[in-house]
Structures are given as structure tokens and as C-alpha cells.
Protein backbone atom coordinates (compact mmCIF):
# COMPACT_ATOMS: atom_id res chain seq x y z
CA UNK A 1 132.44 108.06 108.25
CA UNK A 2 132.80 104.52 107.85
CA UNK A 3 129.14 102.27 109.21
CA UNK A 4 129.24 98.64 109.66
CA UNK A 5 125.24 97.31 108.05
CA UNK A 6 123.27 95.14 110.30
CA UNK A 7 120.82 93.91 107.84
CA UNK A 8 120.20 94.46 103.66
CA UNK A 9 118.10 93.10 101.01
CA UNK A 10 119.48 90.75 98.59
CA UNK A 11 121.31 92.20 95.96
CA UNK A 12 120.81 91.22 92.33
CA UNK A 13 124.57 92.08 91.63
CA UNK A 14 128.01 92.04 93.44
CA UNK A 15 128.96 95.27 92.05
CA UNK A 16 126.86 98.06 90.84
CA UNK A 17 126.62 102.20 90.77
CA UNK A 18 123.93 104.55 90.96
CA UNK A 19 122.51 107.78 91.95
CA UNK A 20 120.75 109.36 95.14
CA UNK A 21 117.35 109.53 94.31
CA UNK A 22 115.81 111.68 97.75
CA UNK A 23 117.25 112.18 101.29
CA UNK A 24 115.46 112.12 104.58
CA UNK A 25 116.97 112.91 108.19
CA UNK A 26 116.97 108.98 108.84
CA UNK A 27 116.31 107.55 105.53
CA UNK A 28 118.60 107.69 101.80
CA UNK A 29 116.94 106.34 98.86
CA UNK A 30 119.41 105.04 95.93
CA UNK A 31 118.50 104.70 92.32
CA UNK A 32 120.81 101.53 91.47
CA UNK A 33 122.07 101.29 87.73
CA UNK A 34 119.48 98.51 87.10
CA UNK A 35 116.72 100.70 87.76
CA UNK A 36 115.95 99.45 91.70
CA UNK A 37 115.59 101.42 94.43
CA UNK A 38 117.15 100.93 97.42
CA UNK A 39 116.95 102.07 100.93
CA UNK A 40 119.48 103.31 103.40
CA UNK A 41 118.05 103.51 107.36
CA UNK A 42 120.69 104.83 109.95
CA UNK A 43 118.51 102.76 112.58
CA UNK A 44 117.90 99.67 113.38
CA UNK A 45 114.50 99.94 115.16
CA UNK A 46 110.84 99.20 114.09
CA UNK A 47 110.51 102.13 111.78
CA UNK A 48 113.00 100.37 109.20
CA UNK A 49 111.62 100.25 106.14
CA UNK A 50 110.94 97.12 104.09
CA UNK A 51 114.18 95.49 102.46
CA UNK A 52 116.35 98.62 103.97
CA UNK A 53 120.32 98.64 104.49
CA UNK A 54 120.44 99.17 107.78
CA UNK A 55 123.33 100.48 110.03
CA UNK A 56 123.35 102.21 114.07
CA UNK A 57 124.17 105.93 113.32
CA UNK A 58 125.66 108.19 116.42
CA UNK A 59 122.27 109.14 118.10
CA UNK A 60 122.29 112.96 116.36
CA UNK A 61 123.56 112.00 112.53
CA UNK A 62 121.18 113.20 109.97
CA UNK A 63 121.47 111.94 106.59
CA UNK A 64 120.29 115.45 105.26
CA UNK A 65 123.42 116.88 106.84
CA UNK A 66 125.66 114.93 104.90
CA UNK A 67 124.26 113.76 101.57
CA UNK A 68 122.29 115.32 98.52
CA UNK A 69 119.91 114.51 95.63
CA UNK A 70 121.45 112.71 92.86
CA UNK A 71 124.89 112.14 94.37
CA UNK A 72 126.73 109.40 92.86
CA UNK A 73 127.07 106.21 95.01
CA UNK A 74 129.06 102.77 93.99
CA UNK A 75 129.30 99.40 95.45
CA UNK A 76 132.39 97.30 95.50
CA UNK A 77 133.55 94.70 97.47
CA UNK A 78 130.85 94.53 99.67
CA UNK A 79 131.32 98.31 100.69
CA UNK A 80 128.90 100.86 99.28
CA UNK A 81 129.98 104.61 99.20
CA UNK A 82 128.02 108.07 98.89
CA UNK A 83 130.63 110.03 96.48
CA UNK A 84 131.81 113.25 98.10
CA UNK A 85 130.51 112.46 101.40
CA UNK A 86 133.13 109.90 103.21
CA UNK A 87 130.34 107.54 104.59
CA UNK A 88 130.61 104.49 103.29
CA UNK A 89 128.99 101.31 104.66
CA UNK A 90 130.31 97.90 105.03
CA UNK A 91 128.00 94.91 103.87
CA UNK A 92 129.92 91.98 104.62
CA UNK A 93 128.60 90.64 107.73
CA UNK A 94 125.19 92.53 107.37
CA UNK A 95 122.05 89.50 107.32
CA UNK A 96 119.46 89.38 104.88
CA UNK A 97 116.39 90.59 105.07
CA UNK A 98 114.48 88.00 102.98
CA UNK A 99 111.07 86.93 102.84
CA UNK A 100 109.79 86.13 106.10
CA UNK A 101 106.63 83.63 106.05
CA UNK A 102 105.08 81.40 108.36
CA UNK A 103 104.96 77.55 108.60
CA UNK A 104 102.15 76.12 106.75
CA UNK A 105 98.53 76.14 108.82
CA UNK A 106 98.04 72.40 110.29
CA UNK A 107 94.38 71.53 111.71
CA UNK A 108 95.86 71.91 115.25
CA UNK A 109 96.32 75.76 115.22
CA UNK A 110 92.84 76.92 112.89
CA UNK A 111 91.07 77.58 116.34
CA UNK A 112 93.81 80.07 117.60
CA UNK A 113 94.13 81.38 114.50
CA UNK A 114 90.76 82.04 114.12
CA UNK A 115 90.48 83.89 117.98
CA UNK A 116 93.87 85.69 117.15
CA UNK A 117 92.82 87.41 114.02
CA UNK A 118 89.80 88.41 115.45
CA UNK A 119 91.37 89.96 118.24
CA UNK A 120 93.74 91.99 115.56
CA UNK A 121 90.94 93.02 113.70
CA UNK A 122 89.09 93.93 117.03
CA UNK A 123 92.14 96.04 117.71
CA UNK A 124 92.24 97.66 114.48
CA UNK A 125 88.51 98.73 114.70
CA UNK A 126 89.23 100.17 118.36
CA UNK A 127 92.70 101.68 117.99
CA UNK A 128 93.23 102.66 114.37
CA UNK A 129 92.47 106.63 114.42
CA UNK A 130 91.13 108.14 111.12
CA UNK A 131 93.91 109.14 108.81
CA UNK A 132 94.40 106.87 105.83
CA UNK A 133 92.31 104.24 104.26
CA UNK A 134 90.53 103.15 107.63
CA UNK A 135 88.76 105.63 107.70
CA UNK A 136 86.70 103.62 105.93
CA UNK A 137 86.17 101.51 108.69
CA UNK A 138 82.97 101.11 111.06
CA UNK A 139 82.14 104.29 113.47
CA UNK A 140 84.43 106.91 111.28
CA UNK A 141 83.44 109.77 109.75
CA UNK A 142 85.07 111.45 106.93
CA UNK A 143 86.39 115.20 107.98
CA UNK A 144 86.03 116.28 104.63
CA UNK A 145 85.08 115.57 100.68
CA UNK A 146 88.74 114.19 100.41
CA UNK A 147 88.48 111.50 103.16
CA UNK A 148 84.69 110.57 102.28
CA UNK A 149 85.97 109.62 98.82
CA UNK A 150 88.86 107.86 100.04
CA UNK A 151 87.01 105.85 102.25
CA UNK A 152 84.36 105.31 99.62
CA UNK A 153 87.12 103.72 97.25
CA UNK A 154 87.75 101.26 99.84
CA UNK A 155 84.65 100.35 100.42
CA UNK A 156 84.04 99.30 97.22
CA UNK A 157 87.01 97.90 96.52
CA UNK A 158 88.18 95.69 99.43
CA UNK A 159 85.39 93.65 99.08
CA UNK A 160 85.61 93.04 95.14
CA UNK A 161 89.47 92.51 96.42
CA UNK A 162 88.82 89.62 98.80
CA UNK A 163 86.08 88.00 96.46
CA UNK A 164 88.93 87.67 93.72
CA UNK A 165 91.40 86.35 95.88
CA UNK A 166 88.99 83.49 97.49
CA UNK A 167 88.69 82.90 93.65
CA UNK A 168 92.23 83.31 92.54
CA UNK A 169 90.63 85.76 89.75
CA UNK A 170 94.10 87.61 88.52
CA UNK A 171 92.06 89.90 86.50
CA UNK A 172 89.29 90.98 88.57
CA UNK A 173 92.18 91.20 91.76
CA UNK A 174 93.74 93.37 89.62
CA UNK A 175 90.68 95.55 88.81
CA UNK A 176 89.85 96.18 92.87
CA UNK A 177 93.82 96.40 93.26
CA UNK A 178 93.98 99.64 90.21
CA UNK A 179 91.07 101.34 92.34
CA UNK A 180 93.39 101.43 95.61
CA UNK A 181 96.50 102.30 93.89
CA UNK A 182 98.19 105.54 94.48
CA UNK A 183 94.95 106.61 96.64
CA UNK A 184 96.05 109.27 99.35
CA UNK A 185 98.18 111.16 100.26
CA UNK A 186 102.30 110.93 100.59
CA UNK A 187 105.17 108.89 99.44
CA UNK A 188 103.68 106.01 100.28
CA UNK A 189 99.92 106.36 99.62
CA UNK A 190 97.16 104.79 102.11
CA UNK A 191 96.08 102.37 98.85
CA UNK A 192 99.84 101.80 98.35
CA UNK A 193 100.54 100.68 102.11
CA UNK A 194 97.24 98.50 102.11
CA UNK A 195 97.69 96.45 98.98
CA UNK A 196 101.87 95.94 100.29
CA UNK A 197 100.06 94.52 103.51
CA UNK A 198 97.20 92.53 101.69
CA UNK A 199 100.54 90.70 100.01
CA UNK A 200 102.31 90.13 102.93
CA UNK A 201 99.95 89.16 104.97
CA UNK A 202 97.69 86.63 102.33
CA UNK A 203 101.59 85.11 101.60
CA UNK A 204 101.61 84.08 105.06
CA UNK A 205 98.44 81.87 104.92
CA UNK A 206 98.80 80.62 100.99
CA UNK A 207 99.15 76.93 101.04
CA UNK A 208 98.51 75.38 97.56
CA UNK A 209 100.40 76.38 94.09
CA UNK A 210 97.19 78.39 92.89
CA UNK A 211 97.40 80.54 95.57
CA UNK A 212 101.20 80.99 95.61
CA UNK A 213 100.73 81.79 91.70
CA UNK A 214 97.84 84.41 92.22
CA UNK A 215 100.06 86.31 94.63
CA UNK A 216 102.95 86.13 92.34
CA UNK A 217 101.19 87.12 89.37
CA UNK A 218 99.25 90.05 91.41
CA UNK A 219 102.77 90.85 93.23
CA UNK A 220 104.41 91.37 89.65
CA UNK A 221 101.59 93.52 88.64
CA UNK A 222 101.29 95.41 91.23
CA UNK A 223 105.20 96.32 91.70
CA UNK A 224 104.76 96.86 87.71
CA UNK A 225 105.60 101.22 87.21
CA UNK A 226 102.25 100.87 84.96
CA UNK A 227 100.46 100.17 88.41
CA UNK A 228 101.77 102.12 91.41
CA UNK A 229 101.95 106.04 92.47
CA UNK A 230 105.89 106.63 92.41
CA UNK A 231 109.39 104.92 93.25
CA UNK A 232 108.93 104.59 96.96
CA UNK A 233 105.63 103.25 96.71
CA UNK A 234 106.86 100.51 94.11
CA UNK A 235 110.13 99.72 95.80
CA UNK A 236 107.96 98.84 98.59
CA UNK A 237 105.52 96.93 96.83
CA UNK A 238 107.96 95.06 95.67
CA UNK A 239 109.48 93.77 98.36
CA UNK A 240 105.87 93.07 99.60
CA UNK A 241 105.66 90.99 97.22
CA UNK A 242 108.38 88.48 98.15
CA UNK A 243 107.20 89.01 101.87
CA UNK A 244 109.33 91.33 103.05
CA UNK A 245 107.69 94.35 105.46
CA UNK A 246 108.46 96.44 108.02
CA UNK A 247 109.23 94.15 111.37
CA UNK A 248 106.04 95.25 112.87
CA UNK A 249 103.76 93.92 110.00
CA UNK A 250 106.21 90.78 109.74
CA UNK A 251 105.91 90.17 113.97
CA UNK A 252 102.14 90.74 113.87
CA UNK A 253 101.39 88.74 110.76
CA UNK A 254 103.33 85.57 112.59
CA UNK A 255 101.75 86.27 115.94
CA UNK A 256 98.43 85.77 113.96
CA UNK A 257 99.19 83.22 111.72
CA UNK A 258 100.12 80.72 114.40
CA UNK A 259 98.32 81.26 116.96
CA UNK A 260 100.00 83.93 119.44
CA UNK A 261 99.22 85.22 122.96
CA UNK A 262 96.27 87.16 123.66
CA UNK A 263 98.27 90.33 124.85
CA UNK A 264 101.16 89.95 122.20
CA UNK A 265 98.72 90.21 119.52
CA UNK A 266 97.20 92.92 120.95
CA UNK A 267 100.87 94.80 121.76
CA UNK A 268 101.72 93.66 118.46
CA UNK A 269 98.65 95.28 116.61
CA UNK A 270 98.87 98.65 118.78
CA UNK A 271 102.83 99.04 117.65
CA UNK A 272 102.43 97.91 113.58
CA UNK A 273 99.09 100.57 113.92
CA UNK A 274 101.84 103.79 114.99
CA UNK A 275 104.26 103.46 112.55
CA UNK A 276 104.26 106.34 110.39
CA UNK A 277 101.12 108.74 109.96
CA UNK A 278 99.00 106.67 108.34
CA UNK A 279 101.36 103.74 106.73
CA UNK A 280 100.86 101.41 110.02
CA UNK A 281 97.17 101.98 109.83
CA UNK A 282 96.67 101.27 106.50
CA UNK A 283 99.64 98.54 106.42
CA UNK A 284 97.56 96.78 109.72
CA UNK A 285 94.01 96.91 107.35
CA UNK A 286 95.54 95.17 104.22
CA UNK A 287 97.60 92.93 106.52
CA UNK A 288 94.79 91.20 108.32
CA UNK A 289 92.62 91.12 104.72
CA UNK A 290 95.11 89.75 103.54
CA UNK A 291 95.27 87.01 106.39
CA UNK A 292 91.89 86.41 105.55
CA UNK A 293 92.00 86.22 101.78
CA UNK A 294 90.80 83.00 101.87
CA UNK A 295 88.86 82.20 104.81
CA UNK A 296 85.10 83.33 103.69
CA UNK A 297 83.81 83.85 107.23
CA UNK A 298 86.64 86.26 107.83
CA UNK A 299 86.22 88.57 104.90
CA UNK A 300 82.42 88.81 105.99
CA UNK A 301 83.57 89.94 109.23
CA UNK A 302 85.69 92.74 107.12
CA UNK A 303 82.81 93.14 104.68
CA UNK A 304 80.72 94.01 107.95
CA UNK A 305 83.40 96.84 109.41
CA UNK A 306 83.35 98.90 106.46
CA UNK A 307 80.45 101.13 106.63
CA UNK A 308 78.30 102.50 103.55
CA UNK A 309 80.18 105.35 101.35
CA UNK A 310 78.50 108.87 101.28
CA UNK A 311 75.51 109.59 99.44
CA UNK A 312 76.53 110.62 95.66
């Protein structure tokens, strides 16, 4: 089975080998001989994952069918192949999938701005459910000991998160950042998906070099094995940190950032909130903090939607 990629990640070298680290019915995740991970989606839809190969599968293929756990994979030639599987998939005329930020605030677009994150947030308060970190947020109640502690982590440490970045405080970022990390549940933790949103969405709104050097610094530690809860997690985090996402986090942070239509914001804030369990959810949350990293009267606004923690 020969696939033709859409889109991929940059790669860090023309040729390289490697192993199947796990395999999902839409999803392959490669362990590269430099110690990356990279992602294989037979899709090309809004459920992509960040920095993904990406490729249009027949509408029944199912990686899971087809490849297995530690298989050995090579790329040559701009072709990458899944050893004793025949699929192999061309990368020649796939795009990139680099960083995608936004043009620079001016003074002309700070009042749309301004009404279009609060109408995100608005939406994210209204239509978020309860699974994953927001459940945190105003008018939820935890279902059990497990969710009341989650949410209690973030409500201590979004704020302390926010306060750092207004200051560009590496070490006390990093100190809220450690308290989220690898909190919840699944491959991608809720405190995992948060923090890869806070990136993305605070380098869409950095403007000078000491805010562009905070988020590399806290992007580095962050995708740093010493700081996340697995591979996935990290891989992820790591292309957060050069501003990759998923394309409903990327759409929703530019419909924000410059000013977009009421209902596109809101359409846009609905989709990036259903992705996954609990990933969009939590994705959404550190998204729009992150928009507001350093815009005081927005974090009070956030500061206000996250209600006490449970009485020790």
C-alpha cells in the first residue's frame, strides 16, 4: 500500500530509521533513531494531531490491521516505510506543518481582540462539559475525590501560572507549570493538553524579545523528559512549543488574536472544545490563558472563573 502525505513536520534529517513505538486504528506513533517521536494520521481532518504525517486512507483502513509495536520503519528518499507491512508513504510533495502564529497586535485591532476573547472564554464557561482540567471552572462540581483534586491543582496553579508569565518569571512559570504536569488521566493528560495550549496560544500574542525568550525557555523545559508524563505527551509539547497544534486550536487562536467574527469564534470555540475526550477542553482552557498571558485584566477575568478548591 503505497500513500501519497498531505502535510508533515519538519524533519531534522533526510534519512533516518526507527521503531514503532504504539498503534491506534487512525494514528502510528514512530520512535525515530534520534530519539523523536513522530506521528502518522491516515486523515486529514481536524482530529490530526500536532506536527502529524498526514495521508487520506480508503475510508475503512485501520492502522491496527496492518502494523505492530516496535516494527522497524526507515526513511529514504523522501519515502518512509513500515517494514513487513508494504505501506509506505511518499513525502515529497507533502507541506509543512510549521509554526503557525499571528501577525503582531497593532492598536487598531486591541478592541476586537478584547470582545473576541471574551466571547471564547464565555464559550468555554458555557460549553466545556466536566471532564478534564475545567472542571475547575465556575458552576462545576467534582464527581468524585479524583476530579475535586484535579480541579484543585488548577486552581492553584493557573493563577501562580499567569502571574509569572505577566512577569516573565522562568522559575516561578516553571513551578505552577510542574504542578499541572502529567495531571489526569490518558496519553495526553488534562495538565499536559493545557500547558501545550497555554504555549500556543501566549506565542500568538508575544511581541517583544523577553516574551519570545520566556516561552522558549519554558517551551524547552517543559518538552524536557524531566518535566512531562510520557512520549505522547512530550512529542506534543514539543511541537507546542514552536506553535504547532491541532488545526482547531491553531484556527481559534487566529480567529481571536485578530479580531474574528462573532459566530466564527463561537463555531470555532464549540469545534477546538470536542476534540478528543477531554484534550479539546483542556487544550481550549490553556489556549485562551495563554492569549491572555499578558493582558492583566484578562487573567482576572480567568482568576474569577475558577471557583474555590474543596475544603481540606
Amino acid at each position: 500500500m503505497r500513500f501519497v502525505a498531505s502535510e508533515m513536520p519538519p524533519l531534522s534529517a533526510p534519512t533516518t530509521d526507527g521503531r514503532v513505538h504504539s498503534v491506534f486504528r487512525r494514528v502510528v506513533n514512530l520512535r525515530l533513531a534520534d530519539g523523536d517521536l513522530l506521528t502518522l494520521y491516515a486523515g486529514d481532518d481536524d482530529r490530526q494531531p500536532p506536527g502529524a504525517i498526514s495521508f487520506a486512507p480508503p475510508a475503512d483502513f485501520d492502522f491496527s490491521e496492518h502494523v505492530v509495536p516496535n516494527a522497524a520503519i526507515s526513511f529514504r528518499g523522501g519515502i518512509l516505510r513500515i517494514a513487513g507491512t508494504g505501506i509506505s508513504i511518499d513525502l515529497r510533495q507533502a507541506r509543512r506543518n510549521a509554526a503557525d502564529t499571528a501577525r503582531p497586535l497593532s492598536s487598531g485591532t486591541t478592541t476586537e481582540f478584547n470582545a473576541s476573547w471574551h466571547l471564547a472564554w464565555d464559550t468555554l464557561i458555557r460549553a466545556a462539559g466536566s471532564a478534564g482540567l475545567v472542571i475547575a471552572l465556575h458552576g462545576r462540581r467534582p464527581a468524585g475525590a479524583f476530579d475535586a483534586a484535579l480541579a484543585a491543582r488548577a486552581q492553584q496553579a493557573v493563577p501562580h501560572l499567569l502571574d509569572a508569565a505577566r512577569s516573565n518569571h522562568i522559575a516561578a512559570a516553571m513551578n505552577a507549570a510542574r504542578q499541572l504536569a502529567g495531571a489526569g488521566p490518558g496519553l495526553t493528560p488534562s495538565g499536559d493538553d493545557f500547558l501545550a495550549g497555554f504555549l500556543v496560544g501566549a506565542r500568538h500574542v508575544a511581541q517583544t524579545k523577553t516574551q519570545f525568550a520566556f516561552l522558549d525557555r519554558l517551551g524547552q523545559a517543559l518538552s524536557s523528559p524531566s518535566h512531562n508524563s510520557g512520549d505522547i505527551a512530550g512529542a506534543y509539547l514539543i511541537h507546542a512549543a514552536a506553535g504547532r497544534a491541532a488545526r482547531p486550536l491553531r484556527k481559534l487562536a487566529f480567529l481571536v488574536s485578530q479580531g474574528g467574527r462573532a459566530s466564527d469564534i463561537e463555531t470555532a470555540t464549540i469545534t477546538a472544545l470536542h476534540v478528543g475526550h477531554s484534550s479539546g477542553a483542556d487544550g481550549t482552557f490553556g489556549l485562551l490563558c495563554g492569549l491572555a498571558a499578558w493582558r492583566p485584566e484578562f487573567t482576572a477575568t480567568i482568576t474569577a472563573g475558577l471557583t474555590p478548591g474543596p475544603k481540606q
